[in-house]
Protein backbone atom coordinates (compact mmCIF):
# COMPACT_ATOMS: atom_id res chain seq x y z
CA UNK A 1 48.08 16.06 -34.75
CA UNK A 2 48.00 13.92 -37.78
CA UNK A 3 45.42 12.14 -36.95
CA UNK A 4 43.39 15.11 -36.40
CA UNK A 5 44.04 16.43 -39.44
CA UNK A 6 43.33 13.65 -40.84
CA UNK A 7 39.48 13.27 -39.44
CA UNK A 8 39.45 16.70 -39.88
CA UNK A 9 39.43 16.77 -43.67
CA UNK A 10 36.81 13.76 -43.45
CA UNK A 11 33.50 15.31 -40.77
CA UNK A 12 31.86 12.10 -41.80
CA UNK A 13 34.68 10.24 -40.24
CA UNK A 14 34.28 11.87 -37.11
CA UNK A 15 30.60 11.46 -36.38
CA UNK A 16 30.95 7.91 -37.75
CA UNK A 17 33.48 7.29 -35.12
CA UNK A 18 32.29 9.19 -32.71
CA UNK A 19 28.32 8.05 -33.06
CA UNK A 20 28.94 4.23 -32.66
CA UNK A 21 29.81 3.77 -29.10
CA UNK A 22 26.78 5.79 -28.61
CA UNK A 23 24.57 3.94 -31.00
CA UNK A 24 25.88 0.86 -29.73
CA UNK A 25 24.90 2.11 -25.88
CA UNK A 26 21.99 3.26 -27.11
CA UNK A 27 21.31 0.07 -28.17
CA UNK A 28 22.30 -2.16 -24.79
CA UNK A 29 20.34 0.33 -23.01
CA UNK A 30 16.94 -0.50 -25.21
CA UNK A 31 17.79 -4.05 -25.17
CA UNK A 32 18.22 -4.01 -21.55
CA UNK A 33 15.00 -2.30 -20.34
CA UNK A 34 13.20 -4.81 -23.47
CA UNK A 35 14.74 -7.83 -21.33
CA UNK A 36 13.57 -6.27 -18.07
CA UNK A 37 10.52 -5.41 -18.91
CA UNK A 38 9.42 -9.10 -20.39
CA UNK A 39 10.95 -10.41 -17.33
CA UNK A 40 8.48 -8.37 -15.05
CA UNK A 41 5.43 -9.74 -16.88
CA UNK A 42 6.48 -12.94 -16.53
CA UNK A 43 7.56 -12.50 -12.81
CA UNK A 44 4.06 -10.95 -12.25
CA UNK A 45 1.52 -13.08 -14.26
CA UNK A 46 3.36 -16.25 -12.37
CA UNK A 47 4.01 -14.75 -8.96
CA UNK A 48 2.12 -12.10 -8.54
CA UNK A 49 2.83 -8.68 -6.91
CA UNK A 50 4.39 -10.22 -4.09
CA UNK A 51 7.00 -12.27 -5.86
CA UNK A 52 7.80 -9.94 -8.33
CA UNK A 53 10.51 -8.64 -6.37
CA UNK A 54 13.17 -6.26 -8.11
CA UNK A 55 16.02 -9.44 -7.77
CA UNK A 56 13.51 -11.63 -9.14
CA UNK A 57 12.89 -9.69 -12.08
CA UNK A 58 16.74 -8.59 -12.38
CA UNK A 59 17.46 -12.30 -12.30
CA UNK A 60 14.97 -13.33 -15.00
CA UNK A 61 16.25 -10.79 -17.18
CA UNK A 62 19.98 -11.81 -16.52
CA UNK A 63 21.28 -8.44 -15.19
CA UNK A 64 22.73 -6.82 -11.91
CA UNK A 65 19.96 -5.12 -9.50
CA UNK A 66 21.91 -2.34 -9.52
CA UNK A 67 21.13 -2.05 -13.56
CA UNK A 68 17.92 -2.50 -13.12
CA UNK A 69 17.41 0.56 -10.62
CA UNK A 70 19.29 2.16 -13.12
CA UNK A 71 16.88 1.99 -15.72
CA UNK A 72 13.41 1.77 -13.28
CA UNK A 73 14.28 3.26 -9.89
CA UNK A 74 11.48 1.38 -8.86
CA UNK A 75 9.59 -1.48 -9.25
CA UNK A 76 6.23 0.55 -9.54
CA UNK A 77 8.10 2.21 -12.31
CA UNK A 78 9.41 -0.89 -13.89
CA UNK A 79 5.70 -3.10 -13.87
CA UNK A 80 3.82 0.25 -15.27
CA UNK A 81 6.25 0.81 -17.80
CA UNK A 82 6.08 -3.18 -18.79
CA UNK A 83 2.49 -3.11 -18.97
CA UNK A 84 2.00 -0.18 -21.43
CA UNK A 85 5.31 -1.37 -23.29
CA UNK A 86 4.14 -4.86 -23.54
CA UNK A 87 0.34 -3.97 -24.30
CA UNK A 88 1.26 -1.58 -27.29
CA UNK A 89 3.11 -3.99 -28.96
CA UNK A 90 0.05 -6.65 -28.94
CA UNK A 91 -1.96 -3.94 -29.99
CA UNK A 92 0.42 -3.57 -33.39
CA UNK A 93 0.29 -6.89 -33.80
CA UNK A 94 -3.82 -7.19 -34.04
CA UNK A 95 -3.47 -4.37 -36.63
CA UNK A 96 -0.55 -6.28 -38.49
CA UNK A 97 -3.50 -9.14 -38.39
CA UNK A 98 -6.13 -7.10 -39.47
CA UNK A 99 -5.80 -6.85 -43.11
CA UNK A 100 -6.95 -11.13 -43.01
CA UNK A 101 -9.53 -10.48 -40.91
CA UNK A 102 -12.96 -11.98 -43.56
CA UNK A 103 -14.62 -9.08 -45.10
CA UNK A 104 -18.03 -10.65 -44.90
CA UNK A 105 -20.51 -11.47 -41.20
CA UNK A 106 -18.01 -13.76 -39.59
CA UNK A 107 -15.71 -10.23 -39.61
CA UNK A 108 -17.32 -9.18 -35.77
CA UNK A 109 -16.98 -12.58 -34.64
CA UNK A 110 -13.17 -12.81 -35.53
CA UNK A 111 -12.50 -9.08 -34.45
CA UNK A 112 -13.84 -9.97 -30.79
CA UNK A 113 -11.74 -13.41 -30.69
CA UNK A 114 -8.92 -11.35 -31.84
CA UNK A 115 -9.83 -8.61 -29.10
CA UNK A 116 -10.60 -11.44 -27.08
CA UNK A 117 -6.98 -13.20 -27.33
CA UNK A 118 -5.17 -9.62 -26.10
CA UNK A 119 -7.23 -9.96 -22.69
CA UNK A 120 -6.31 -14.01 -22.48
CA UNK A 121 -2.22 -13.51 -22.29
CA UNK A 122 0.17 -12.89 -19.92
CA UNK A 123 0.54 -9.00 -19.65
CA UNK A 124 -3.72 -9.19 -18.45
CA UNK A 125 -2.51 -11.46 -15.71
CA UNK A 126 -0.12 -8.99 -15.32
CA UNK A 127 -2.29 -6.52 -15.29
CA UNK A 128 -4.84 -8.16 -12.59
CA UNK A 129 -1.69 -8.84 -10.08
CA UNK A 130 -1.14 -4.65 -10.17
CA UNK A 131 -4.89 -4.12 -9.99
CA UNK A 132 -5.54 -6.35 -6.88
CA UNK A 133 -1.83 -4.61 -4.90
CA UNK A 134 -2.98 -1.33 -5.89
CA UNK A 135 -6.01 -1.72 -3.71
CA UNK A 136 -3.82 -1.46 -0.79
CA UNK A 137 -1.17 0.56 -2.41
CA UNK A 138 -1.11 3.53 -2.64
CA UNK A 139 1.99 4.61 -4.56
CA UNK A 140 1.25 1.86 -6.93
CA UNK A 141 -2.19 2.96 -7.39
CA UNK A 142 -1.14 6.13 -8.29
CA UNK A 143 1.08 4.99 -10.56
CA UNK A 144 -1.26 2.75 -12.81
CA UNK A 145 -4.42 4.98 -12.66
CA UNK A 146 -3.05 7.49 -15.96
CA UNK A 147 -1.77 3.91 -17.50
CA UNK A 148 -5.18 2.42 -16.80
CA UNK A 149 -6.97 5.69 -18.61
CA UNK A 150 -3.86 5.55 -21.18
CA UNK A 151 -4.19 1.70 -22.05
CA UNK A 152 -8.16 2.31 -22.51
CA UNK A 153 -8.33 4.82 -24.92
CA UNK A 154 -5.77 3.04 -26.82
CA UNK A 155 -7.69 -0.03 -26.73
CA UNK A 156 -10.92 1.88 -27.87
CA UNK A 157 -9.53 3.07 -30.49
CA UNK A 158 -8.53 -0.07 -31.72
CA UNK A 159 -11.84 -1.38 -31.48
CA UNK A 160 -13.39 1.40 -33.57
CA UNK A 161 -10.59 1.09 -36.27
CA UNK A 162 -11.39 -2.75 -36.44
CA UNK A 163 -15.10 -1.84 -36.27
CA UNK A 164 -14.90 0.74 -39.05
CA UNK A 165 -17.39 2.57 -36.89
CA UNK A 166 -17.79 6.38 -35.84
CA UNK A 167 -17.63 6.95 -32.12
CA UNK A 168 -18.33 10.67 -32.13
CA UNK A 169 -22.32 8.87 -31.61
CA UNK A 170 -22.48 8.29 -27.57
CA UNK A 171 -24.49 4.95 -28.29
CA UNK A 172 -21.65 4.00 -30.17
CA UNK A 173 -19.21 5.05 -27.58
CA UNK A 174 -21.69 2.79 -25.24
CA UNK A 175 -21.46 -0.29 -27.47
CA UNK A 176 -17.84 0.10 -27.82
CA UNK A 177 -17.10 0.32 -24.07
CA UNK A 178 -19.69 -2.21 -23.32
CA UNK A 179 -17.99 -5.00 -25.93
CA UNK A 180 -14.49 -4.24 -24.14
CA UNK A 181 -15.87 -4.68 -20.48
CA UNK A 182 -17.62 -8.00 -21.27
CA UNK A 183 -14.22 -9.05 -23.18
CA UNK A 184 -12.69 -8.33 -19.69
CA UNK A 185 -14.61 -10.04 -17.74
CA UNK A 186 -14.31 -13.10 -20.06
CA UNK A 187 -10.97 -12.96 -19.40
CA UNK A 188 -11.26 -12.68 -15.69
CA UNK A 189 -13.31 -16.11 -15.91
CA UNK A 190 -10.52 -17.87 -17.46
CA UNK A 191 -8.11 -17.06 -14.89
CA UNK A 192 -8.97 -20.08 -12.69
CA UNK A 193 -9.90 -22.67 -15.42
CA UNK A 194 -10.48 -22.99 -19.03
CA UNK A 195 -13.83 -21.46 -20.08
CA UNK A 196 -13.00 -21.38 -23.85
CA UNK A 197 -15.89 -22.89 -24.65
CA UNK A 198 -18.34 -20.48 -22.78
CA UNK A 199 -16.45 -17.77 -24.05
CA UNK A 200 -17.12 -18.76 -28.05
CA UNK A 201 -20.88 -19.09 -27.56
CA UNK A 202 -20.84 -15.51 -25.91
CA UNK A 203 -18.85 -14.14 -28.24
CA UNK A 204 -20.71 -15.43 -31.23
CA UNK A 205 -24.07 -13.99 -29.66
CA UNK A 206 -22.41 -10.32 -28.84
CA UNK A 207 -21.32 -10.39 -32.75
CA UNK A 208 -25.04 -10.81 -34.04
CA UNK A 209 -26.30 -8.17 -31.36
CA UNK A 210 -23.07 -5.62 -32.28
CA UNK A 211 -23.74 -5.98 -35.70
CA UNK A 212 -27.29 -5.73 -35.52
CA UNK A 213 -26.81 -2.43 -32.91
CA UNK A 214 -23.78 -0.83 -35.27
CA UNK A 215 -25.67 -1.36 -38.46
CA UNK A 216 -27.15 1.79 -38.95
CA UNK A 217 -23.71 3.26 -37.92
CA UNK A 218 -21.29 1.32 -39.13
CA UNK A 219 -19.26 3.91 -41.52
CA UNK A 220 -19.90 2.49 -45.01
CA UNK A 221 -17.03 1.55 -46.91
CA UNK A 222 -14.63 2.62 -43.91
């Protein structure tokens, strides 16, 4: 009864005490999923859909299978939600990198390497594992066909930010979508062997035909 008087008299006291163990769940619980989900991309980009079992991945991440039903019921669940988790946070840090991109005509060039260097890691290797299962899947397909559609519009946007172009102009839209795809498939040549040094030379000549295409566009001073 003391006690309760006590912490009575004091309501900060109480949701202090009270909100801690709950923060401090809260907080194993993201840390958890984090670990699970960076465990998934690595399980998929180096064994592929196959070997990315649910054990694997619960293994990598150094917790129970039964924890990490808990938080993904299943592993469809578990690979979308790494993807899009994963992806998001490469696409925060190309606008954390933006503010050195070069102000002058190298500034296409770099954007598209930096573009460029999203597509080259892990979570598109990832991404081409669940592509290539989803053929055949059906579950899984419907799982990553709103991510796929989510993923690309965030990606566009990017672009056009970086760009500093309008995209309400459907030639725009065109270029836009066009520089992305052939930034894809760039990547999809590297899977098998190196093919940096293709990949700078077509880079460096889809910079001087953007720029030249997005001139007239490009929103000045934006």
């Amino acid at each position: 009864m003391l006690a309760f008087l006590i912490l009575s008299s004091h309501p900060g006291r109480v949701s202090e005490a009270s909100g801690t163990p709950g923060r401090q769940e809260q907080e194993r619980s993201r840390v958890t999923r984090q670990r699970l989900m960076e465990a998934a991309i690595g399980a998929l980009s180096e064994l592929g859909w196959a070997g990315a079992t649910m054990t694997v991945i619960a293994e990598r991440a150094g917790v129970s299978r039964g924890a990490c039903q808990h938080h993904f019921p299943t592993r469809a669940d578990l690979v979308a939600a790494a993807v899009e988790y994963v992806g998001h946070q490469q696409v925060e840090a190309v606008l954390r990198k933006a503010a050195q991109l070069p102000a002058d005509a190298r500034r296409t060039e770099a954007i598209l390497h930096m573009l460029a260097g999203i597509y080259l890691s892990p979570v598109f290797t990832a991404a081409v594992q669940l592509w290539v299962a989803a053929v055949a899947d059906s579950e899984l397909r419907a799982q990553l066909a709103p991510l796929e559609a989510r993923v690309g519009r965030e990606f566009h946007r990017l672009t056009v930010r970086l760009l500093g172009v309008d995209d309400s102009v459907a030639e725009v839209r065109e270029l836009i979508q066009g520089t992305l795809d052939l930034i894809r498939g760039l990547a999809l040549a590297n899977l098998l062997r190196d093919d940096s040094a293709r990949r700078k030379k077509v880079l460096h000549r889809w910079a001087l035909t953007l720029d030249e295409a997005l001139s007239v566009r490009r929103i000045r001073g934006g």
